[in-house]
Each structure stands twice: as structure tokens, then as C-alpha cells.
C-alpha atoms as a PDB file:
ATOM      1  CA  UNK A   1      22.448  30.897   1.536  1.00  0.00           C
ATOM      2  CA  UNK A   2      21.933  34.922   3.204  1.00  0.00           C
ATOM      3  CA  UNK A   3      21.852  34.430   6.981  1.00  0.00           C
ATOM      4  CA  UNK A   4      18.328  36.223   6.398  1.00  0.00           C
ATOM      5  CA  UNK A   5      17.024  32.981   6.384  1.00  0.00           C
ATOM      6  CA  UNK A   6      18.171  31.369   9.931  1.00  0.00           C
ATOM      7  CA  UNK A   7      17.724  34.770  11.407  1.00  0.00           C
ATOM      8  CA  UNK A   8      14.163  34.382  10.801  1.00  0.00           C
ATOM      9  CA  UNK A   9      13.185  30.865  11.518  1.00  0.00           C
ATOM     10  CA  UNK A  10      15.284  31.852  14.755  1.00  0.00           C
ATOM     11  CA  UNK A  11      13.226  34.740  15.319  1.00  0.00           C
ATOM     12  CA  UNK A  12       9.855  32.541  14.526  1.00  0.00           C
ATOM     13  CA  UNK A  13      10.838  29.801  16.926  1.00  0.00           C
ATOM     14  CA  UNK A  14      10.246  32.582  19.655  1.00  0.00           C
ATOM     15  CA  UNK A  15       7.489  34.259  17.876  1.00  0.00           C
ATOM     16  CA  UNK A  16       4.976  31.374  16.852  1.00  0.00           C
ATOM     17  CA  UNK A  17       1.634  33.460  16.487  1.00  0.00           C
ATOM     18  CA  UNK A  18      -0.246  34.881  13.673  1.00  0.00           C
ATOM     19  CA  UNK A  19       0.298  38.786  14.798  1.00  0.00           C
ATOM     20  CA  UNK A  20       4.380  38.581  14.489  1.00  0.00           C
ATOM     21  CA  UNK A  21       4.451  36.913  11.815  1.00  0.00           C
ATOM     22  CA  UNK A  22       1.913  39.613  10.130  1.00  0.00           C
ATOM     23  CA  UNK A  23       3.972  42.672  12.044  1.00  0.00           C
ATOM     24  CA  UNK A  24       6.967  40.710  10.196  1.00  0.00           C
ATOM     25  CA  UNK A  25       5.937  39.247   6.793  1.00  0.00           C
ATOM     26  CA  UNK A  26       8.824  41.193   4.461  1.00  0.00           C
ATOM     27  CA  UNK A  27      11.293  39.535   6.222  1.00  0.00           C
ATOM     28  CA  UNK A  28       9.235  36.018   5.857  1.00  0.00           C
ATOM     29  CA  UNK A  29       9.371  36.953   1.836  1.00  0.00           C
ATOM     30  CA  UNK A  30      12.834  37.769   1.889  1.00  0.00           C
ATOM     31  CA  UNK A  31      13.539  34.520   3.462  1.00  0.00           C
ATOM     32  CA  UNK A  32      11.217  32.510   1.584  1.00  0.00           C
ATOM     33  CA  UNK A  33      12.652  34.121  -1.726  1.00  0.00           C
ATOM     34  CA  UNK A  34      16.440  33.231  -1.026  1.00  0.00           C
ATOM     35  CA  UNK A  35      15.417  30.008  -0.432  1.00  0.00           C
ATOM     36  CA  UNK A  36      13.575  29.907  -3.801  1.00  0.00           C
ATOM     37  CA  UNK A  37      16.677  31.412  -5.592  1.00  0.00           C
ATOM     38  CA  UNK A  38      18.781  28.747  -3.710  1.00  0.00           C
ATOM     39  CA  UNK A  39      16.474  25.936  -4.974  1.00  0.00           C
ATOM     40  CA  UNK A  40      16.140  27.280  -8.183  1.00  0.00           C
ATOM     41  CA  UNK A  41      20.173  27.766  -8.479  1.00  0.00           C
ATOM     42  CA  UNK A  42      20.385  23.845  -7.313  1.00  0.00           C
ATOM     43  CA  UNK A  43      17.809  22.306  -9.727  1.00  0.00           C
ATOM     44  CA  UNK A  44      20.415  22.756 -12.871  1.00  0.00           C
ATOM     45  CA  UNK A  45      22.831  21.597 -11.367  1.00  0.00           C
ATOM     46  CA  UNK A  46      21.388  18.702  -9.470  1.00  0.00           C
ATOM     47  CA  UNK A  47      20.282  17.698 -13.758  1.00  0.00           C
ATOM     48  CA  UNK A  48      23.811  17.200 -14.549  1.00  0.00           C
ATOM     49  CA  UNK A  49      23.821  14.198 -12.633  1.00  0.00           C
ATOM     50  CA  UNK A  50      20.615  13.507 -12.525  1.00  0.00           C
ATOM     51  CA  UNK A  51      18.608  14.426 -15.443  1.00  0.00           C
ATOM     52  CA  UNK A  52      15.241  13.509 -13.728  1.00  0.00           C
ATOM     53  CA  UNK A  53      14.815  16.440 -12.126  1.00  0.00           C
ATOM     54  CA  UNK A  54      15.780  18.734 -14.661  1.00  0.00           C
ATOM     55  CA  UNK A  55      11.945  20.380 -15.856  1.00  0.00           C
ATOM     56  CA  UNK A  56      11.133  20.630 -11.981  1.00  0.00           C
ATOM     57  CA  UNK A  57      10.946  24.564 -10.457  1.00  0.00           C
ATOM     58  CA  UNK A  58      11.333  25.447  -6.821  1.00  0.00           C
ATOM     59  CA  UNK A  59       8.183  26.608  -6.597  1.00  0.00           C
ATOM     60  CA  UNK A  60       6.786  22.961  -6.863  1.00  0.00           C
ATOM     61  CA  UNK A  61       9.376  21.685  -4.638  1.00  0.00           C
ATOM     62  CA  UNK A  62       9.094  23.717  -1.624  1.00  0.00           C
ATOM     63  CA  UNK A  63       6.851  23.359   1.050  1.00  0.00           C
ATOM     64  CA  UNK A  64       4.258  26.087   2.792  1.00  0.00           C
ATOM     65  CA  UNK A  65       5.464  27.767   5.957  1.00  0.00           C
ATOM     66  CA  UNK A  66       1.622  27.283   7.785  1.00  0.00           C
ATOM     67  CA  UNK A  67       1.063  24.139   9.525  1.00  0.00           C
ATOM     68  CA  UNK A  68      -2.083  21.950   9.637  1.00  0.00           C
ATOM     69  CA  UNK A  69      -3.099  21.971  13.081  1.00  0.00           C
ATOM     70  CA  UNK A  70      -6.498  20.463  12.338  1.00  0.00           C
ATOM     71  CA  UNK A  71      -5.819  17.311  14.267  1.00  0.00           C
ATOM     72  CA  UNK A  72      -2.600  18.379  16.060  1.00  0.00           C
ATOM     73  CA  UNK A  73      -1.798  18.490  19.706  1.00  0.00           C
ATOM     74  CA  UNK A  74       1.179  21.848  19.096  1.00  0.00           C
ATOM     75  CA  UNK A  75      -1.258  24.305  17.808  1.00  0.00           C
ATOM     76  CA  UNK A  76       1.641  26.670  17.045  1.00  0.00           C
ATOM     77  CA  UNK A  77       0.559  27.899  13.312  1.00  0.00           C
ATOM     78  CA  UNK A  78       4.269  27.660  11.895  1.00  0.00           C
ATOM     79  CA  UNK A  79       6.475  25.597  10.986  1.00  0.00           C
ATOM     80  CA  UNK A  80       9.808  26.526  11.945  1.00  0.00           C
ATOM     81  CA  UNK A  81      11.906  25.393   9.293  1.00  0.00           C
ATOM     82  CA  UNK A  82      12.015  25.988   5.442  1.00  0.00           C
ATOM     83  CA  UNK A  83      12.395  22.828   2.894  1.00  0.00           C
ATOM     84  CA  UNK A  84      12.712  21.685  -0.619  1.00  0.00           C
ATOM     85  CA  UNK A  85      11.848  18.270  -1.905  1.00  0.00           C
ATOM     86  CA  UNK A  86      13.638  17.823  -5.085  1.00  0.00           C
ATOM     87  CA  UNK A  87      12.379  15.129  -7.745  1.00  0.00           C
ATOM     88  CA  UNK A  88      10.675  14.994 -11.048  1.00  0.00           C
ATOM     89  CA  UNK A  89       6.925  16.021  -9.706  1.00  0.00           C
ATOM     90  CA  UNK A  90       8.274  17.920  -7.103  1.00  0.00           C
ATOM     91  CA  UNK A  91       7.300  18.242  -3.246  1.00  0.00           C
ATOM     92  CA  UNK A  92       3.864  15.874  -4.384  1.00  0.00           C
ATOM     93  CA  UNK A  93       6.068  12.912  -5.379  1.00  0.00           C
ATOM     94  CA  UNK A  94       6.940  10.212  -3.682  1.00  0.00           C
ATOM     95  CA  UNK A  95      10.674  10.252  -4.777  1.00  0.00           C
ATOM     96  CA  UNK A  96      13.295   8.856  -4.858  1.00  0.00           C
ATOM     97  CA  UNK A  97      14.562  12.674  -4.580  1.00  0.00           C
ATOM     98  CA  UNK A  98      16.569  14.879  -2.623  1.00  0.00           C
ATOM     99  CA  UNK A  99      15.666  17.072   0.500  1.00  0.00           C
ATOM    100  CA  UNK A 100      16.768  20.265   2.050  1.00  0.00           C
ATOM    101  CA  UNK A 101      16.043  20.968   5.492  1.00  0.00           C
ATOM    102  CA  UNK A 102      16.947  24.525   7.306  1.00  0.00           C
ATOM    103  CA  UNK A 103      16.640  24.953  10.809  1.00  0.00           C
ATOM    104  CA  UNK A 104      18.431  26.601  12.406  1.00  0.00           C
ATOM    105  CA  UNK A 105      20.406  24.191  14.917  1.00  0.00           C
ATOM    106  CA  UNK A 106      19.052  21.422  12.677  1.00  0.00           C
ATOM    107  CA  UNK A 107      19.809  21.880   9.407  1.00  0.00           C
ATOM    108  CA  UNK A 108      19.919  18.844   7.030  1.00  0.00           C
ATOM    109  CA  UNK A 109      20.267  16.907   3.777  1.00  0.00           C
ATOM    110  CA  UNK A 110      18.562  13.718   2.637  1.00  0.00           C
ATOM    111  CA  UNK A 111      17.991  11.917  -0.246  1.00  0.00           C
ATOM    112  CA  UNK A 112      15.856   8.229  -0.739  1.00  0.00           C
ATOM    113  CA  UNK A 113      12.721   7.380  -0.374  1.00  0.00           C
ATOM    114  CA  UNK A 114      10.248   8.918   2.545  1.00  0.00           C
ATOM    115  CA  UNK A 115       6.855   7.265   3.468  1.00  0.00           C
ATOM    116  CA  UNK A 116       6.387   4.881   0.880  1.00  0.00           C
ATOM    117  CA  UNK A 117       3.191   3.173  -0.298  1.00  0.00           C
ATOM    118  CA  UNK A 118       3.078  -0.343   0.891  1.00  0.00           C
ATOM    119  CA  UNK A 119       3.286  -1.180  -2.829  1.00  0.00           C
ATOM    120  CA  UNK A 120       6.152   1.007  -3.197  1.00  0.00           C
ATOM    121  CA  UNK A 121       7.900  -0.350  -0.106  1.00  0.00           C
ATOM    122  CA  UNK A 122       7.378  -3.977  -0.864  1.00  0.00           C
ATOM    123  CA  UNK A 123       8.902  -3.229  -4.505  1.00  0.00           C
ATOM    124  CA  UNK A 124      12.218  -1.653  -2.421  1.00  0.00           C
ATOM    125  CA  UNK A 125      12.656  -4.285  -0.818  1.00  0.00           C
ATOM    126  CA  UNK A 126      12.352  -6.920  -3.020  1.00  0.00           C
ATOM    127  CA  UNK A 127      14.904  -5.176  -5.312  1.00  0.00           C
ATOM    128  CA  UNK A 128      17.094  -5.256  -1.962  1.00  0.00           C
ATOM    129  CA  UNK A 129      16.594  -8.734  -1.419  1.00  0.00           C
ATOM    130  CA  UNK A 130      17.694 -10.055  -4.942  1.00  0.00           C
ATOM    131  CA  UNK A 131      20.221  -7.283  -5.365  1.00  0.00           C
ATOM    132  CA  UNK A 132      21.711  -7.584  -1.656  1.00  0.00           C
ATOM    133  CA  UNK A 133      25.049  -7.310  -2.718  1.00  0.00           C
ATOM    134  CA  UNK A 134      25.053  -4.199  -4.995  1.00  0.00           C
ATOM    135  CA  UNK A 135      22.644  -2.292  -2.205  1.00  0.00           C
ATOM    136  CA  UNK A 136      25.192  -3.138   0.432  1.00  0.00           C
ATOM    137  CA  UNK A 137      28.215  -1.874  -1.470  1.00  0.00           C
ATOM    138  CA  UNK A 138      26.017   1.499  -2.244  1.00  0.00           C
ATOM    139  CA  UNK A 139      25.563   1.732   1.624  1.00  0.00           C
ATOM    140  CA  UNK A 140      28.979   1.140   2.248  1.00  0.00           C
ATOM    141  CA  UNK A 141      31.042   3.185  -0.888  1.00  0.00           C
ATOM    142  CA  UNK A 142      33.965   5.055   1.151  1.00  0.00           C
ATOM    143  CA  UNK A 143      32.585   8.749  -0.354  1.00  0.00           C
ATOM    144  CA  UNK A 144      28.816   7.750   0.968  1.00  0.00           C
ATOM    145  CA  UNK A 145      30.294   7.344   4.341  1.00  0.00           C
ATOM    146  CA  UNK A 146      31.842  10.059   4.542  1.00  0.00           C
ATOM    147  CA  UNK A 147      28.862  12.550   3.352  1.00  0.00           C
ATOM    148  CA  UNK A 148      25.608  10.593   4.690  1.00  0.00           C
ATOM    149  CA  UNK A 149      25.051   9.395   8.350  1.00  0.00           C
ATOM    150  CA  UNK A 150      23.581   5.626   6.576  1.00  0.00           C
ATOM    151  CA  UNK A 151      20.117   4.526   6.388  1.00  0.00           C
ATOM    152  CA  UNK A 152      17.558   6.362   9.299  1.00  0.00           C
ATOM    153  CA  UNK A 153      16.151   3.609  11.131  1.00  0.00           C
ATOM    154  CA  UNK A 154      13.409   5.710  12.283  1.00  0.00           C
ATOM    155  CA  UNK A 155      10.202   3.414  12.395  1.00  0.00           C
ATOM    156  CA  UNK A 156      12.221   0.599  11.590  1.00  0.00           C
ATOM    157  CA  UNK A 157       9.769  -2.785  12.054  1.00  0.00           C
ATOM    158  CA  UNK A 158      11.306  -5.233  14.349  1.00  0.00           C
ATOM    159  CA  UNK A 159      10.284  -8.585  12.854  1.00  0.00           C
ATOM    160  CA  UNK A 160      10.924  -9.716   8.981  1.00  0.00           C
ATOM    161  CA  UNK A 161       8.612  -8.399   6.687  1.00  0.00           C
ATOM    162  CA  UNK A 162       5.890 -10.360   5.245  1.00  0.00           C
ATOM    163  CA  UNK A 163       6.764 -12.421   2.485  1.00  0.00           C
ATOM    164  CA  UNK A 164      10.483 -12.856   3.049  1.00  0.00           C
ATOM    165  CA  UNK A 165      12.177 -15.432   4.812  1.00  0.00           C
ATOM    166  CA  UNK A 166      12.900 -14.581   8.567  1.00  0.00           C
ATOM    167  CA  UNK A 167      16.539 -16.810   7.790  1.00  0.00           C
ATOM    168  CA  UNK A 168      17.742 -14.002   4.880  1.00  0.00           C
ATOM    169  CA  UNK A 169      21.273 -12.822   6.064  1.00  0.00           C
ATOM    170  CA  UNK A 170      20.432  -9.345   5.546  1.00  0.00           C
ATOM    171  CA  UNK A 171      16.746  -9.554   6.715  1.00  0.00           C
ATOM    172  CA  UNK A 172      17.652  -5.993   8.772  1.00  0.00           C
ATOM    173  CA  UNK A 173      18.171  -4.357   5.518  1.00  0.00           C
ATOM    174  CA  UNK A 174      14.177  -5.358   4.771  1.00  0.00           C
ATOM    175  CA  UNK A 175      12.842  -4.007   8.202  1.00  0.00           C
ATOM    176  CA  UNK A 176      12.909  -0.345   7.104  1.00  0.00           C
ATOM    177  CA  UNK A 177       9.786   1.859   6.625  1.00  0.00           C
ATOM    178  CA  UNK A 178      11.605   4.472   4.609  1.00  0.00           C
ATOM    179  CA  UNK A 179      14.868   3.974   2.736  1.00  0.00           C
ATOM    180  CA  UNK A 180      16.569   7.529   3.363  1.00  0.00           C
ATOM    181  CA  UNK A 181      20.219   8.968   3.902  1.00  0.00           C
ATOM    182  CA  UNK A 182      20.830  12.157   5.360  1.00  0.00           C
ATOM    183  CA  UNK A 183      23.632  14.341   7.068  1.00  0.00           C
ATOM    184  CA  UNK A 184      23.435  16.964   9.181  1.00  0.00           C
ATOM    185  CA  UNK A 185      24.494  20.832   8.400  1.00  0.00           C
ATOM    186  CA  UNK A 186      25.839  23.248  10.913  1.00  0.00           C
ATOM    187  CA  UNK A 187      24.359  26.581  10.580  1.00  0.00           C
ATOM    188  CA  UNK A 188      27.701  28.191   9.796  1.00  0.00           C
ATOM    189  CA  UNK A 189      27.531  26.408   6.852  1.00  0.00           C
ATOM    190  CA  UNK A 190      24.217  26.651   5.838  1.00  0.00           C
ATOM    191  CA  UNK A 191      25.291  30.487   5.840  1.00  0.00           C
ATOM    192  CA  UNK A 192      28.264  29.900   4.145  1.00  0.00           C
ATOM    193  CA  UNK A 193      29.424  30.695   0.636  1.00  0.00           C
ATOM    194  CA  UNK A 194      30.468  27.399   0.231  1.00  0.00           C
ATOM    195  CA  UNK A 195      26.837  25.973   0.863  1.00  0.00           C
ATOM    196  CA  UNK A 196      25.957  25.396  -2.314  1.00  0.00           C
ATOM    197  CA  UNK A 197      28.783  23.499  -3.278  1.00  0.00           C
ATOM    198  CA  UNK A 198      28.683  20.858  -0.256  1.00  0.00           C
ATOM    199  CA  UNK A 199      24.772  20.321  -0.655  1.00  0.00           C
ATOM    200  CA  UNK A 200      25.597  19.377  -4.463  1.00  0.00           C
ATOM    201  CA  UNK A 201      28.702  17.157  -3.154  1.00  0.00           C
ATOM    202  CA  UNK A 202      26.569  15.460  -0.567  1.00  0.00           C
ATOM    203  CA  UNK A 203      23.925  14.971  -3.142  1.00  0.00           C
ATOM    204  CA  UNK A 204      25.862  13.032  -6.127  1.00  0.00           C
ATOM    205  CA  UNK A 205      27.440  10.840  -3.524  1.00  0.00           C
ATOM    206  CA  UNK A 206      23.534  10.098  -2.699  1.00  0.00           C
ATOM    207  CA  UNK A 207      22.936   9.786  -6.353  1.00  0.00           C
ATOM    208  CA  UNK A 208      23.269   5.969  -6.771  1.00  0.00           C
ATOM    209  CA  UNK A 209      21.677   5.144  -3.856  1.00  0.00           C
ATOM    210  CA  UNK A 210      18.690   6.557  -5.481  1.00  0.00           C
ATOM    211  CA  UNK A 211      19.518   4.966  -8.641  1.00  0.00           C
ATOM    212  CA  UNK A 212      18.822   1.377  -7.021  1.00  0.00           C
ATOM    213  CA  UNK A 213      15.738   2.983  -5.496  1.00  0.00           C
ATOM    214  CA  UNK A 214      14.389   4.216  -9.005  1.00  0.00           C
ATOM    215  CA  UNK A 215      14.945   1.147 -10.289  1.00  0.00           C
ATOM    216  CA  UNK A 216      12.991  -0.763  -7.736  1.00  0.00           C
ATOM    217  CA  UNK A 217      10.042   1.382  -8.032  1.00  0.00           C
ATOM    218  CA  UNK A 218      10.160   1.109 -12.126  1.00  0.00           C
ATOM    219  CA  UNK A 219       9.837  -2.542 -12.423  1.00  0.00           C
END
């Protein structure tokens, strides 16, 4: 990944108005095009472990710079990072996929499911709760560890979820509103020739944790 890209969103941060970013839109397209590239390199390679994603192009993964500030309190008009959400449909689907975040100071990889439908959700967690043991051993495989900070228990629900006994062992694994890994990604590295190679390592250790998510969704 060129360092055109950070430079940019770093230069955007401090510049959030329509008349820089107009004075400065070739270097927006030069950013937004090594992202593509990027996204476009990863897809292929992303299909040799998992093949769902293989007919997918970057172009329907990543999403627009220009913010909806239609009911928004920040009326800034951009957003100040660039990102990718890889799965079969692209950015439209509602995974299980993979994500790439760059910001610079907050760069980031995920993978799992974000904002489910309460359908969707209720089918997670269900395959959770009569598969406890395999998810756990997913969550807790040494190479996982290593490359994913664990489930985000962002907007995690504090009592048991309807339908499922508040006694279950593992009822904490139930209480989440997404089921998502990530890891953080210094920007050094995010400029880095080596990027592409770590967000594809980070990825397949992801991989069967969105397996079991798949799965879930499918039955």
C-alpha cells in the first residue's frame, strides 16, 4: 500500500470541506485507485482459501468517500478513512466477509459478521449454542490469538437473549450483536511492502471463524 493513501486521509482529517477536497481531487483518485489495485490484488488471493469471494471486484466492495449527513450531528462531508468489505455480493452483503479499514492512526482488519438481521443473528446464535464447543475452540485456536484481538463486544446485550436459557454455561457467547474479529494495523505497516502479505495472514487465520458463521446463516 503507497503512503499516497495515509498522506491523504491525513491531509483530509484537517481539510474536511468541499473546496479542498475539489482544489485536491487527483490526489483523492490516486488514493482511491491504489486502494482499488490493493483490493483488486487481494480478491485472488483471498479465493484460494476462500472460494466465495472469488467473482467479487473491488469496485463492489469498496465504500464512497462522501458521508450522509442527512440526519447527522458531524456535518463534516467526508469520511476520513478508505474501506473494503470483501464477500460474495460485495460491500451490499451482509457477510460473513472480510474488512479493510485505513486510517491513518487507526488502521484495521476484521472479518465476521457486522449488523445482522435479527433473523440472521438469532440463526448465529443458535448454531453457537448447539455447536458451543467447536465455536469456542475457533475463538481460542493459538494462530487466531495471535492475529485477531477476539470477538468486539461493542453493543453487547447484557441479559440472555430471548429464547435461550439464562442457565447456558456460555450464555455470554449469545449476548453479542455482531459476531466480528479484528486487529489493529500500525500505519508503518499499512505502508509497508509487507502489507499485503500480513492482511492475507490475518485473514485465513479468520477464515474458519467465518466458516461456522456461513454455516449458521445457510441452514
Amino acid at each position: 500500500m503507497k503512503k499516497v493513501v495515509l498522506d491523504f486521509l491525513t491531509q483530509l482529517e484537517e481539510n474536511n470541506n468541499r473546496e479542498w477536497f475539489q482544489k485536491n481531487k487527483k490526489q483523492y483518485d490516486e488514493a482511491k485507485a491504489e486502494v482499488e489495485s490493493f483490493v483488486n490484488t487481494l480478491i485472488p488471493e483471498l479465493a484460494k482459501f476462500d472460494d466465495a469471494v472469488k467473482y467479487v471486484e473491488a469496485k463492489d466492495c469498496m465504500f464512497r468517500i462522501f458521508r450522509d449527513v442527512r440526519f447527522a450531528k458531524d456535518k463534516s462531508p467526508y469520511k476520513i478513512n478508505m474501506g473494503a468489505w470483501i464477500t460474495r455480493a460485495g460491500r451490499k452483503s451482509p457477510g460473513p466477509g472480510y474488512y479493510v479499514h485505513l486510517q491513518p492512526g487507526g488502521s484495521f482488519l476484521a472479518a465476521g459478521v457486522y449488523m445482522p438481521e435479527p433473523d440472521q443473528l438469532k440463526k448465529i446464535r443458535n448454531e453457537i449454542y448447539y455447536n458451543v464447543s467447536e465455536f469456542k475452540a475457533i475463538l481460542e485456536e493459538k494462530k487466531l490469538r495471535k492475529h485477531s484481538n477476539g470477538l468486539l463486544d461493542n453493543e453487547k446485550g447484557k441479559m440472555a437473549p430471548r429464547d435461550f436459557p439464562k442457565d447456558f454455561p456460555d450464555i455470554e457467547l449469545l449476548k453479542y450483536k455482531h459476531y466480528t474479529l479484528s486487529t489493529s494495523v500500525r500505519d508503518e505497516v499499512v505502508a509497508s511492502d509487507h502489507f499485503n502479505e500480513i492482511v492475507l495472514m490475518d485473514f485465513k487465520t479468520m477464515y474458519p471463524f467465518n466458516v461456522f458463521l456461513k454455516r449458521a446463516l445457510e441452514e
